[in-house]
C-alpha atoms as a PDB file:
ATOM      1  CA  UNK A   1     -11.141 -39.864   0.892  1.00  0.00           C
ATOM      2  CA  UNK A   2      -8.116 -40.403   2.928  1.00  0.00           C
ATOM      3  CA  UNK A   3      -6.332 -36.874   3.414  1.00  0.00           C
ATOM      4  CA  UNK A   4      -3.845 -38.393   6.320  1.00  0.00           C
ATOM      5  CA  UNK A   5      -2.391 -41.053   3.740  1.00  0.00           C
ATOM      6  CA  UNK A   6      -2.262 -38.232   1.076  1.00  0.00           C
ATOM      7  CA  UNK A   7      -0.410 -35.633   3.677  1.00  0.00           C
ATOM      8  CA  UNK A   8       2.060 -38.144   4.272  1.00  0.00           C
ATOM      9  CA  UNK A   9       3.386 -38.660   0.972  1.00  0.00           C
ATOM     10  CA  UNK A  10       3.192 -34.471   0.461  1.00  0.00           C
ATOM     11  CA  UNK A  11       5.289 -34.150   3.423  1.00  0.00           C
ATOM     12  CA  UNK A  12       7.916 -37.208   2.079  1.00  0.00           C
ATOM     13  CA  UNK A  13       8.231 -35.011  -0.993  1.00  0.00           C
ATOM     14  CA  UNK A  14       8.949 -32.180   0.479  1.00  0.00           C
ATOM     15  CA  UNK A  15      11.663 -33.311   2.657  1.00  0.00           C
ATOM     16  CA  UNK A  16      13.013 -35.030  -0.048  1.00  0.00           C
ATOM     17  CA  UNK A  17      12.795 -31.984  -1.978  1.00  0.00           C
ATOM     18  CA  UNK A  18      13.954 -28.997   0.465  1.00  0.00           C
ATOM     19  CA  UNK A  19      17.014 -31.357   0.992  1.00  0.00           C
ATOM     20  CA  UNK A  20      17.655 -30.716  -3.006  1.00  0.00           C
ATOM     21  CA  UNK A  21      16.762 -27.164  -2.577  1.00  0.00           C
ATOM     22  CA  UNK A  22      19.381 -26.925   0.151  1.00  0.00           C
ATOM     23  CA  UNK A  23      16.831 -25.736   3.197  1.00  0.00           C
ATOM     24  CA  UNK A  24      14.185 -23.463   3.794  1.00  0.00           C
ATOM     25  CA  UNK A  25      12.943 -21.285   6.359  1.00  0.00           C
ATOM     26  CA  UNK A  26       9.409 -20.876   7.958  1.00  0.00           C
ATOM     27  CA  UNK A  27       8.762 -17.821  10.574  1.00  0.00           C
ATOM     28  CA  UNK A  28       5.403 -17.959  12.579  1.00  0.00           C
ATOM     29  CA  UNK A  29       4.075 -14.899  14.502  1.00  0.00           C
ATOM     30  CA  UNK A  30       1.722 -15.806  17.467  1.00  0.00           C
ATOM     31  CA  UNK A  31       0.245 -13.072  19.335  1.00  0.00           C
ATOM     32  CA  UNK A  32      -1.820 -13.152  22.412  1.00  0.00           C
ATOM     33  CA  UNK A  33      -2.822 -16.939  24.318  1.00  0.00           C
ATOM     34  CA  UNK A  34      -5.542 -18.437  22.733  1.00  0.00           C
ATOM     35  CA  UNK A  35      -4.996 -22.194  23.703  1.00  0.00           C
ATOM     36  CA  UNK A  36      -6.135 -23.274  20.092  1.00  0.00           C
ATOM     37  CA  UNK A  37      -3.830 -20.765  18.340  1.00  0.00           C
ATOM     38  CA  UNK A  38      -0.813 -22.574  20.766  1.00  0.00           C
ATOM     39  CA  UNK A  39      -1.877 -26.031  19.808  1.00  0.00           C
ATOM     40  CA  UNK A  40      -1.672 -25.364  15.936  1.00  0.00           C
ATOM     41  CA  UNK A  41       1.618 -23.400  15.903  1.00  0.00           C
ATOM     42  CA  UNK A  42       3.040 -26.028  17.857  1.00  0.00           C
ATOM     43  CA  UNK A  43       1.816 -28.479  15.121  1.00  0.00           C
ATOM     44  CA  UNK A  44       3.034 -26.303  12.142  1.00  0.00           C
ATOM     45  CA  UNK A  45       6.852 -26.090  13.880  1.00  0.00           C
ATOM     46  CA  UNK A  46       6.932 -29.680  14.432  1.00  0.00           C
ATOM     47  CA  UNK A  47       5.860 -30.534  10.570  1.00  0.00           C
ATOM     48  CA  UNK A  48       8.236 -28.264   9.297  1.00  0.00           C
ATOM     49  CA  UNK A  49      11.151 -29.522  11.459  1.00  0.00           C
ATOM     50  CA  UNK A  50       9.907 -33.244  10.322  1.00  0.00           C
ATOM     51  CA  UNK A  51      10.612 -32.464   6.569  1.00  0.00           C
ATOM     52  CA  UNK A  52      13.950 -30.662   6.989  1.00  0.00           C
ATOM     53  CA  UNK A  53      12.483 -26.758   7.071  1.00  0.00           C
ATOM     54  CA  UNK A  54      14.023 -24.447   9.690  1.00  0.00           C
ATOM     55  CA  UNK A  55      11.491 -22.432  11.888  1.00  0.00           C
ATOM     56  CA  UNK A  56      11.102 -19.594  13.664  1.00  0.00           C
ATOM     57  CA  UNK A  57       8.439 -18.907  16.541  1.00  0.00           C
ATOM     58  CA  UNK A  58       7.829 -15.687  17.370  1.00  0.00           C
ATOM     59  CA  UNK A  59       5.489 -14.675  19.981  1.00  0.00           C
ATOM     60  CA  UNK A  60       3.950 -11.841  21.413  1.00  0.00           C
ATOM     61  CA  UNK A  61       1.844 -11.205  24.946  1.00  0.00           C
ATOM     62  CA  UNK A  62      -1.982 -10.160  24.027  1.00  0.00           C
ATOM     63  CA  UNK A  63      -0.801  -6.717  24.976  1.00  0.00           C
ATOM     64  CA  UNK A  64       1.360  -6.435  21.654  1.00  0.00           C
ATOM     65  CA  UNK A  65      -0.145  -3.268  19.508  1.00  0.00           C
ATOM     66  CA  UNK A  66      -0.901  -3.003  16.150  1.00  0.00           C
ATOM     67  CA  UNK A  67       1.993  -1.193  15.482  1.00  0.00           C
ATOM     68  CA  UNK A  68       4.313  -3.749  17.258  1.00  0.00           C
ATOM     69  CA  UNK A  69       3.091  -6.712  15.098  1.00  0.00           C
ATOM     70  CA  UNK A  70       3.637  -4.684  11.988  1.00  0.00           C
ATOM     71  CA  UNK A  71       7.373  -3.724  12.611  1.00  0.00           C
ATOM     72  CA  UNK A  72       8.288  -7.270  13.731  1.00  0.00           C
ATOM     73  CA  UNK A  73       6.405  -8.514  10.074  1.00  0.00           C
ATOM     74  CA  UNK A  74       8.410  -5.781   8.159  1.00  0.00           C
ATOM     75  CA  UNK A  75      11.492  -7.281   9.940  1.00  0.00           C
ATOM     76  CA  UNK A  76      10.973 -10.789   8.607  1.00  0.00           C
ATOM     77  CA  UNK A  77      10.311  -9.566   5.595  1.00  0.00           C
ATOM     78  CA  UNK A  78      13.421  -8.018   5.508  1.00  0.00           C
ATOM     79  CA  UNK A  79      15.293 -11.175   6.963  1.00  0.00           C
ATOM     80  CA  UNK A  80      16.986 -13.499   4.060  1.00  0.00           C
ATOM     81  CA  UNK A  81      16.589 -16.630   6.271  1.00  0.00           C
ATOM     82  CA  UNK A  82      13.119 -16.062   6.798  1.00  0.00           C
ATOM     83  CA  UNK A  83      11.335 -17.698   2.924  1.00  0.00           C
ATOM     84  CA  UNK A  84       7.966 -17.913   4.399  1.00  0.00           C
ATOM     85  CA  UNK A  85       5.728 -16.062   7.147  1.00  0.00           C
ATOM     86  CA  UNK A  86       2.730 -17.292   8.803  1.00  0.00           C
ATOM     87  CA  UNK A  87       0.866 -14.696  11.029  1.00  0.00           C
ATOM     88  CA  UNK A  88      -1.892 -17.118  12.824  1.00  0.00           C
ATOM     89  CA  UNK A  89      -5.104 -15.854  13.345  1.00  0.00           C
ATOM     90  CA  UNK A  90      -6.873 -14.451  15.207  1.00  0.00           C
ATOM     91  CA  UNK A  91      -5.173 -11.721  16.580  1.00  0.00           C
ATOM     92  CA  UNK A  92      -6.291  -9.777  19.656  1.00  0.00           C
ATOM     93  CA  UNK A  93      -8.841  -7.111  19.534  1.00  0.00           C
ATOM     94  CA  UNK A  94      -7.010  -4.276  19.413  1.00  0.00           C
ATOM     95  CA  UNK A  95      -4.488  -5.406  16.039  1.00  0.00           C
ATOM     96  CA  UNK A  96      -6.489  -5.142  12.694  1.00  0.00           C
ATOM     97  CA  UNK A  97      -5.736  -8.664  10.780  1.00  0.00           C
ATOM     98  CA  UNK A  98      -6.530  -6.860   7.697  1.00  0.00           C
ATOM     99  CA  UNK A  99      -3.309  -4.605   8.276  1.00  0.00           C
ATOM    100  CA  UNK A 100      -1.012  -6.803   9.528  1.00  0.00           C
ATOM    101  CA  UNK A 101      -2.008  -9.970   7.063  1.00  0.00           C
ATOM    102  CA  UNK A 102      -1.125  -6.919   3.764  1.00  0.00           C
ATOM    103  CA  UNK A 103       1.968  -6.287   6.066  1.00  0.00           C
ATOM    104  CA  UNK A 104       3.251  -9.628   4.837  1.00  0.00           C
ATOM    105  CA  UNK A 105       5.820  -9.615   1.604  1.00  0.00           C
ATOM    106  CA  UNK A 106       3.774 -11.322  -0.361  1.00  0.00           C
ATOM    107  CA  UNK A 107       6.509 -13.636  -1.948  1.00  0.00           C
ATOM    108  CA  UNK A 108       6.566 -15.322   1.383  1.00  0.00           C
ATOM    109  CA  UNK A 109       2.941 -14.755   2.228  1.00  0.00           C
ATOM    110  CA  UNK A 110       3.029 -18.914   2.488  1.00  0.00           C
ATOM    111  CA  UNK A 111      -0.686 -18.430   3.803  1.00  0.00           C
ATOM    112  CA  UNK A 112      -1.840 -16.873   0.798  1.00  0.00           C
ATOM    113  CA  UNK A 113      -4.172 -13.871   1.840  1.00  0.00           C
ATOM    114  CA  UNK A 114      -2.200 -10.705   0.372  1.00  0.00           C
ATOM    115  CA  UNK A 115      -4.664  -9.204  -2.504  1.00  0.00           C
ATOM    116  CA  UNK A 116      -1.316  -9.865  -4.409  1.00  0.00           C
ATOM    117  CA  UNK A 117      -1.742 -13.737  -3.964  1.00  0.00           C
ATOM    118  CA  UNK A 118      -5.816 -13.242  -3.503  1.00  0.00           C
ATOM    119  CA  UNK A 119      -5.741 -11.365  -7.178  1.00  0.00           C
ATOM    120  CA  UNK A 120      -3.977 -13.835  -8.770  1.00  0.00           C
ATOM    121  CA  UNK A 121      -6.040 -16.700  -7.422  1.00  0.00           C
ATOM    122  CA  UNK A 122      -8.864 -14.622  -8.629  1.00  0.00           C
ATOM    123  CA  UNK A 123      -7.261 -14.509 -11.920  1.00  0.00           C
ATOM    124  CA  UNK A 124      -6.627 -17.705 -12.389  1.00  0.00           C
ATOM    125  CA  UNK A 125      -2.955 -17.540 -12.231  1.00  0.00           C
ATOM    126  CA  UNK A 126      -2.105 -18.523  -8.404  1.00  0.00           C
ATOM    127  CA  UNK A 127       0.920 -17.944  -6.935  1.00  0.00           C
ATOM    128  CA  UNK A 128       0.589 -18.690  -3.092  1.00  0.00           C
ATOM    129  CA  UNK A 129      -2.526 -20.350  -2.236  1.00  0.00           C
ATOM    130  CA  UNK A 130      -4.964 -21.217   0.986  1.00  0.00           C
ATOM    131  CA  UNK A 131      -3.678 -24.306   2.089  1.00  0.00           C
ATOM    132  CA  UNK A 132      -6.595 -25.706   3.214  1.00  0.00           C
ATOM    133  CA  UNK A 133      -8.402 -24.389  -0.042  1.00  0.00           C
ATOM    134  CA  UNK A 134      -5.324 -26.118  -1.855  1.00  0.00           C
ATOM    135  CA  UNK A 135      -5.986 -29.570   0.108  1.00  0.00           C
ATOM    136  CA  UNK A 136      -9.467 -30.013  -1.043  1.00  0.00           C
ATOM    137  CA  UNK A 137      -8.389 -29.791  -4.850  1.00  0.00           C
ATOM    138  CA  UNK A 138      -5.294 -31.754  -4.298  1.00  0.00           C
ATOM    139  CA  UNK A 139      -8.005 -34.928  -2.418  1.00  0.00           C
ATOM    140  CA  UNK A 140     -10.259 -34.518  -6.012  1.00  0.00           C
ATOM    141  CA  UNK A 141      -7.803 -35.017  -7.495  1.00  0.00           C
ATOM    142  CA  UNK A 142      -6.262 -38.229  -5.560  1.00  0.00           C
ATOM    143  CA  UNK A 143      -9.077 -39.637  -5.943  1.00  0.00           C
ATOM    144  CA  UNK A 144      -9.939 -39.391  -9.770  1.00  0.00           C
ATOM    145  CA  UNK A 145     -13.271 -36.755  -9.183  1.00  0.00           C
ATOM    146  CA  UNK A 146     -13.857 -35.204 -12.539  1.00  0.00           C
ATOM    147  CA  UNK A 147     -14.057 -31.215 -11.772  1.00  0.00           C
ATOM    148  CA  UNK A 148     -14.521 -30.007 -15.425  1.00  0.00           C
ATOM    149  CA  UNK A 149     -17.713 -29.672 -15.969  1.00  0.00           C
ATOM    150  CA  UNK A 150     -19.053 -30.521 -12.381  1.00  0.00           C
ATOM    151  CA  UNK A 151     -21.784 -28.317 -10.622  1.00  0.00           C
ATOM    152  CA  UNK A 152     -20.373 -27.624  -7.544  1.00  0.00           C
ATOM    153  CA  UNK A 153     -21.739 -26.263  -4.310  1.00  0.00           C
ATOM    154  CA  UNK A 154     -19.578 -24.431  -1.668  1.00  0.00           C
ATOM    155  CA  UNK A 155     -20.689 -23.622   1.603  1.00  0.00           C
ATOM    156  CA  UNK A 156     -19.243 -21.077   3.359  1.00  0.00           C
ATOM    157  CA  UNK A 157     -17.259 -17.392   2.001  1.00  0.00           C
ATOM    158  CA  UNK A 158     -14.436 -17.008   3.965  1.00  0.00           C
ATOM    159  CA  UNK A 159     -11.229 -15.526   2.357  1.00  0.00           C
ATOM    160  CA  UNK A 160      -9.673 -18.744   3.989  1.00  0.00           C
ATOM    161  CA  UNK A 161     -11.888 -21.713   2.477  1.00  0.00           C
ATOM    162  CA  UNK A 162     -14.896 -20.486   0.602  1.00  0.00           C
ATOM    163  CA  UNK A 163     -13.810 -18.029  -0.952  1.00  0.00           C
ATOM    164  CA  UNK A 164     -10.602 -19.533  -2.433  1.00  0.00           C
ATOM    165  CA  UNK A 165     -11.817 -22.974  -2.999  1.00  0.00           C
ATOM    166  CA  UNK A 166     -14.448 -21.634  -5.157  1.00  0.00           C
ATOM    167  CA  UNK A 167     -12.107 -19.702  -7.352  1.00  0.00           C
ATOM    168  CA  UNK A 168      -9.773 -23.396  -7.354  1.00  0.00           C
ATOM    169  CA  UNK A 169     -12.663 -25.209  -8.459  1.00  0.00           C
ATOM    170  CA  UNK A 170     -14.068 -21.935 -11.102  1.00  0.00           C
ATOM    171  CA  UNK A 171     -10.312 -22.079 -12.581  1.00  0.00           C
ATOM    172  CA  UNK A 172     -10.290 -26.234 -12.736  1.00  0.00           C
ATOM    173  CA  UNK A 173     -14.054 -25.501 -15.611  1.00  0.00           C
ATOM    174  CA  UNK A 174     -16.678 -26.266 -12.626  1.00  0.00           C
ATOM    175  CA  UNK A 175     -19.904 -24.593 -12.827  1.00  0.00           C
ATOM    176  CA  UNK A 176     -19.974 -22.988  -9.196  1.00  0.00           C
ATOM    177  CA  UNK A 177     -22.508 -21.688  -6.391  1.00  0.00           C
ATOM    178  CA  UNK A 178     -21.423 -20.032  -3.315  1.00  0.00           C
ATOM    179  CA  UNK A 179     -23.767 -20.873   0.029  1.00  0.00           C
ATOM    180  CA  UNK A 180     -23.536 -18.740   3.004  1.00  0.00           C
ATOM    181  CA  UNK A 181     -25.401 -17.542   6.234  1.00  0.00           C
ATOM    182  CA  UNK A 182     -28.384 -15.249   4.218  1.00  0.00           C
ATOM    183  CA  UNK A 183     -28.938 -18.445   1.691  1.00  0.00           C
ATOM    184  CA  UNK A 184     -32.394 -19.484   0.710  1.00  0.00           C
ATOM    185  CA  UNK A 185     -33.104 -22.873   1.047  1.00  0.00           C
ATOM    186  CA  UNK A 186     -29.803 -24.324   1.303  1.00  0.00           C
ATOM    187  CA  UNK A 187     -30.869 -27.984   1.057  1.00  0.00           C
ATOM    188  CA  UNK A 188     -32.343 -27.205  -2.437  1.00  0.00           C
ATOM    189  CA  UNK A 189     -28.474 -25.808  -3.745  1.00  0.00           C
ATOM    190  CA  UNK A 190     -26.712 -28.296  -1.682  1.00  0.00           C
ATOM    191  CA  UNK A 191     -28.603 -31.454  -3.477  1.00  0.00           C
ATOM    192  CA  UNK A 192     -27.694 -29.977  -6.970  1.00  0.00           C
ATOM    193  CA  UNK A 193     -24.053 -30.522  -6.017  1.00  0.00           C
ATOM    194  CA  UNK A 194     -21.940 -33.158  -7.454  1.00  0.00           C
ATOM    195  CA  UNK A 195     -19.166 -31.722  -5.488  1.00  0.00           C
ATOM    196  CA  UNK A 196     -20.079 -30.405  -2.067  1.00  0.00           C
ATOM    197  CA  UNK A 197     -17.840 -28.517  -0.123  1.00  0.00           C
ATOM    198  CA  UNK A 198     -18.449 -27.734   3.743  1.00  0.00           C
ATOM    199  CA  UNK A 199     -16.615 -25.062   5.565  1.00  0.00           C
ATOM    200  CA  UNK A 200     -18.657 -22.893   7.467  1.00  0.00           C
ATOM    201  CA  UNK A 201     -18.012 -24.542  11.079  1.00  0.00           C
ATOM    202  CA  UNK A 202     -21.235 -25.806  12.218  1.00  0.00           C
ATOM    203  CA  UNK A 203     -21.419 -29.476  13.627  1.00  0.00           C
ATOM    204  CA  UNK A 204     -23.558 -31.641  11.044  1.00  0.00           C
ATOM    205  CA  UNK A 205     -24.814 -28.919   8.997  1.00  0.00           C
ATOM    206  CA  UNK A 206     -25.319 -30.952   6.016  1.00  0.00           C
ATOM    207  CA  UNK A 207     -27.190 -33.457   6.569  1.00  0.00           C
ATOM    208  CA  UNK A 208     -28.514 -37.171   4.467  1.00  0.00           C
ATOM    209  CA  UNK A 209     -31.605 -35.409   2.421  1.00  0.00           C
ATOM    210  CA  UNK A 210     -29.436 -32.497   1.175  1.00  0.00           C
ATOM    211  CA  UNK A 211     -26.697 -34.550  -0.976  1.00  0.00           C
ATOM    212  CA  UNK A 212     -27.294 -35.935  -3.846  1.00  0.00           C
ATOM    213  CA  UNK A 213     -26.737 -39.255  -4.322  1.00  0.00           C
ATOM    214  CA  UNK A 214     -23.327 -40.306  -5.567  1.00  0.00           C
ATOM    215  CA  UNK A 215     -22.447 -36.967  -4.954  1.00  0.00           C
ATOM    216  CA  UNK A 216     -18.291 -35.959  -3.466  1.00  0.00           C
ATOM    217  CA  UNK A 217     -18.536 -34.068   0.071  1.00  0.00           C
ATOM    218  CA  UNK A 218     -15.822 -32.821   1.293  1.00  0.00           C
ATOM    219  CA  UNK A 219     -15.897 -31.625   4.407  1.00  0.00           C
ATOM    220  CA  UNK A 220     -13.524 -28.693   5.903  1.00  0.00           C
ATOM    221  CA  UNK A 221     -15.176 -27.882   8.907  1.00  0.00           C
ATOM    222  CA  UNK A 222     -14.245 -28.676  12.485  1.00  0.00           C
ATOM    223  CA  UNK A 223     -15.588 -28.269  15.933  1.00  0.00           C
ATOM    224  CA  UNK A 224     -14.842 -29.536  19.093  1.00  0.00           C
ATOM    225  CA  UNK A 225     -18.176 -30.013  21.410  1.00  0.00           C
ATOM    226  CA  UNK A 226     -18.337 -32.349  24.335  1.00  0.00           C
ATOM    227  CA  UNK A 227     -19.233 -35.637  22.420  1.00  0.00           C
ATOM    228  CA  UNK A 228     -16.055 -35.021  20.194  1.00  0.00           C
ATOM    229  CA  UNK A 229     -14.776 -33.814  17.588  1.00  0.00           C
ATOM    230  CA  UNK A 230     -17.570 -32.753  14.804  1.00  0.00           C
ATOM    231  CA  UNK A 231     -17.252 -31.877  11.040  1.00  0.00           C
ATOM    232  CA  UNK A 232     -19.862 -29.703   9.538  1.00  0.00           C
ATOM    233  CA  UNK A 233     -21.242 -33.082   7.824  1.00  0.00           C
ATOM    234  CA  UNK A 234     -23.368 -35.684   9.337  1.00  0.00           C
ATOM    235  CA  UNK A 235     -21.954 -38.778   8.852  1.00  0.00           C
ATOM    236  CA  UNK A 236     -24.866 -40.624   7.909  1.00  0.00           C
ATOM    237  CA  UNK A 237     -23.783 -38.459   5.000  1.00  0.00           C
ATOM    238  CA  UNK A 238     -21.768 -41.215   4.172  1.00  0.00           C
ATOM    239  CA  UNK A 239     -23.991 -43.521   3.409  1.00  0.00           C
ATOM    240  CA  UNK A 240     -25.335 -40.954   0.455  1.00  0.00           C
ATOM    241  CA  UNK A 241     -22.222 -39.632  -0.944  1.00  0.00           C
ATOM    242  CA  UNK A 242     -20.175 -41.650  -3.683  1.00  0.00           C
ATOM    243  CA  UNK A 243     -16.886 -40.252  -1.604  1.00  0.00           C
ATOM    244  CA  UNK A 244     -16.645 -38.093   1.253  1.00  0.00           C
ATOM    245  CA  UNK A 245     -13.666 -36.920   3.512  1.00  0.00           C
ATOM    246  CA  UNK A 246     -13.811 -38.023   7.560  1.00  0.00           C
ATOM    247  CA  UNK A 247     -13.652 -35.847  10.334  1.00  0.00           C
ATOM    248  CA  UNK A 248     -10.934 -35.680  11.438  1.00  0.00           C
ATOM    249  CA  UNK A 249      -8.175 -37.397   8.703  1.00  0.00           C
ATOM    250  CA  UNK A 250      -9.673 -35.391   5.925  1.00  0.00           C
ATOM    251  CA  UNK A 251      -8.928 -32.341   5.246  1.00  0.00           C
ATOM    252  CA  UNK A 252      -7.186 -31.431   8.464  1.00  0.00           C
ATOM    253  CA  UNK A 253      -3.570 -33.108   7.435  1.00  0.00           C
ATOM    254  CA  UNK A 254      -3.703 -31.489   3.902  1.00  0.00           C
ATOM    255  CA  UNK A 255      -3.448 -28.052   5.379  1.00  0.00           C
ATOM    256  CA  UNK A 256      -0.297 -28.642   7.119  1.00  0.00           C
ATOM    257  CA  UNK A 257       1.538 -30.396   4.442  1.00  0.00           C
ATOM    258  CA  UNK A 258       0.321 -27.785   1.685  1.00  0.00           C
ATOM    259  CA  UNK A 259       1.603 -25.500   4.474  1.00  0.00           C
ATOM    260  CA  UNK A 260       4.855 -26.951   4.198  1.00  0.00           C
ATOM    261  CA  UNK A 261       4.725 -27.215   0.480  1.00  0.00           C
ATOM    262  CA  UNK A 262       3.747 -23.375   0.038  1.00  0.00           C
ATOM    263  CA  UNK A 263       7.393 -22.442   2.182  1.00  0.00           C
ATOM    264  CA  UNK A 264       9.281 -24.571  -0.269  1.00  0.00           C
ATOM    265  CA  UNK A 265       7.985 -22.744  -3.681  1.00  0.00           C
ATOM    266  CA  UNK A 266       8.493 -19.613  -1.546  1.00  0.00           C
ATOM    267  CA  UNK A 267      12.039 -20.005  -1.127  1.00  0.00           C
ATOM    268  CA  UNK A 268      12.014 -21.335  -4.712  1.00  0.00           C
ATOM    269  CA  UNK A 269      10.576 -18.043  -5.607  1.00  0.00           C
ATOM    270  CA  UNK A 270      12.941 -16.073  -3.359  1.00  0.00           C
ATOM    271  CA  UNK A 271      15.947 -17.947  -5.091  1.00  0.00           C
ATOM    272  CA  UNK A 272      14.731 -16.975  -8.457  1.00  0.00           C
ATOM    273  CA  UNK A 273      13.708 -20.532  -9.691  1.00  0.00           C
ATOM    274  CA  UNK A 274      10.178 -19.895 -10.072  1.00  0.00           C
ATOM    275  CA  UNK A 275       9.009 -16.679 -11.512  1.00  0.00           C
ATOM    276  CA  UNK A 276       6.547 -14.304  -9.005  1.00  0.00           C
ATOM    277  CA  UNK A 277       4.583 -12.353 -11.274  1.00  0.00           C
ATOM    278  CA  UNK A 278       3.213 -10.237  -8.507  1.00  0.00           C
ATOM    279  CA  UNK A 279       6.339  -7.585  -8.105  1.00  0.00           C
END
């Protein structure tokens, strides 16, 4: 399941479309100097700048307070050429995420972690969503997997992956179970899965004897270690699964181009051509 080749095409739409729309705008708040953090803001600016979206990077010193980071987000809210804000996490020690992610307006909350956006996805009614949540639906369905119906099998709850992808694939009629550090047996869930979702972060978690066979794995997770880069699937997974995502070219390039989608139906919303039934 080839999420590169899939990206691309997103991010050809999406130039072709913000051309239409006449422009959008994309503000990014980095705070502190994680070297990770650096490396994926840098990616985000030059994918929106590809596709015809104008940016702004905004960074703070790790000695920013809480206070600081919330009056610069309340400032691009405020700011008409700002349509969508990305705060990347994580934050320094001393700034609650929590705070400063509900800081965000959530019509441009391109990320989609406001409980405005989180409620609705809950709902079955989503607004903005996860983009990397987003880009495992959008690869099922490139590639023809029938959800309806499907018992799937997510591992991992984070309000980033887990949590939203579940509610994705609960909305889309799949019968779904939720895996997570204080799981019983995981192996005996994880084999009942015809669609298997990784995204906890640890290398080759899933290994050959917990898939079924046949079964779609999708896998979110990445780590670097010194052999390489590893995905929280084996990859003698592959040799089980009837599809299954590679690490990396998977799911990676999905998040950035749903990224990129998520700022254009922002400043769609902000422009009043699509409805936001949050407020």
């Amino acid at each position: 399941m080839n999420g590169a080749d899939l990206a691309a095409r997103i991010r050809e739409d999406v130039a072709r479309e913000a051309e239409e729309l006449g422009g959008a705008g994309l503000a990014t708040v980095l705070v502190g100097d994680d070297p990770a953090s650096h490396i994926y803001i840098n990616r985000k600016h030059e994918a929106a700048r590809g596709v015809g979206i104008e940016t702004r990077d905004v960074r703070l010193p790790s000695s920013a307070t809480e206070e600081e980071v919330v009056s610069l987000v309340e400032e691009l809210n405020a700011d008409d050429d700002v349509d969508g804000i990305l705060v990347q996490l994580p934050l320094p020690a001393q700034i609650d995420e929590v705070r400063v992610t509900h800081a965000v307006d959530p019509v441009k909350d391109v990320d989609g972690f406001h409980p405005v956006n989180a409620g609705h996805l809950y709902l079955g009614t989503p607004l903005h969503i996860p983009a990397t949540a987003w880009g495992c639906m959008e690869l099922l369905s490139e590639y023809g997997i029938e959800v309806a119906g499907a018992e799937a099998v997510v591992i991992g709850r984070s309000e980033i992956v887990g949590r939203p992808v579940s509610m994705l694939l609960l909305t889309a009629h799949a019968t779904v179970t939720i895996c997570h550090s204080r799981t019983r047996d995981l192996g005996e869930h994880a084999r009942r899965a015809d669609i298997l979702v990784a995204a906890v972060g640890r290398p080759w978690l899933v290994t050959p004897d917990m898939v079924k066979p046949g079964a779609t794995v999708i896998d979110v997770g990445i780590t670097r270690t010194d052999e390489g880069l590893r995905g929280d699937v084996d990859p003698a997974v592959a040799e089980v699964a009837g599809s299954m995502t590679p690490v990396p070219g998977g799911v990676g390039p999905m998040t950035i181009a749903l990224l990129l989608r998520s700022t254009l139906k922002a400043a769609r919303f902000r422009r009043g051509l699509l409805a936001f039934r949050g407020g």
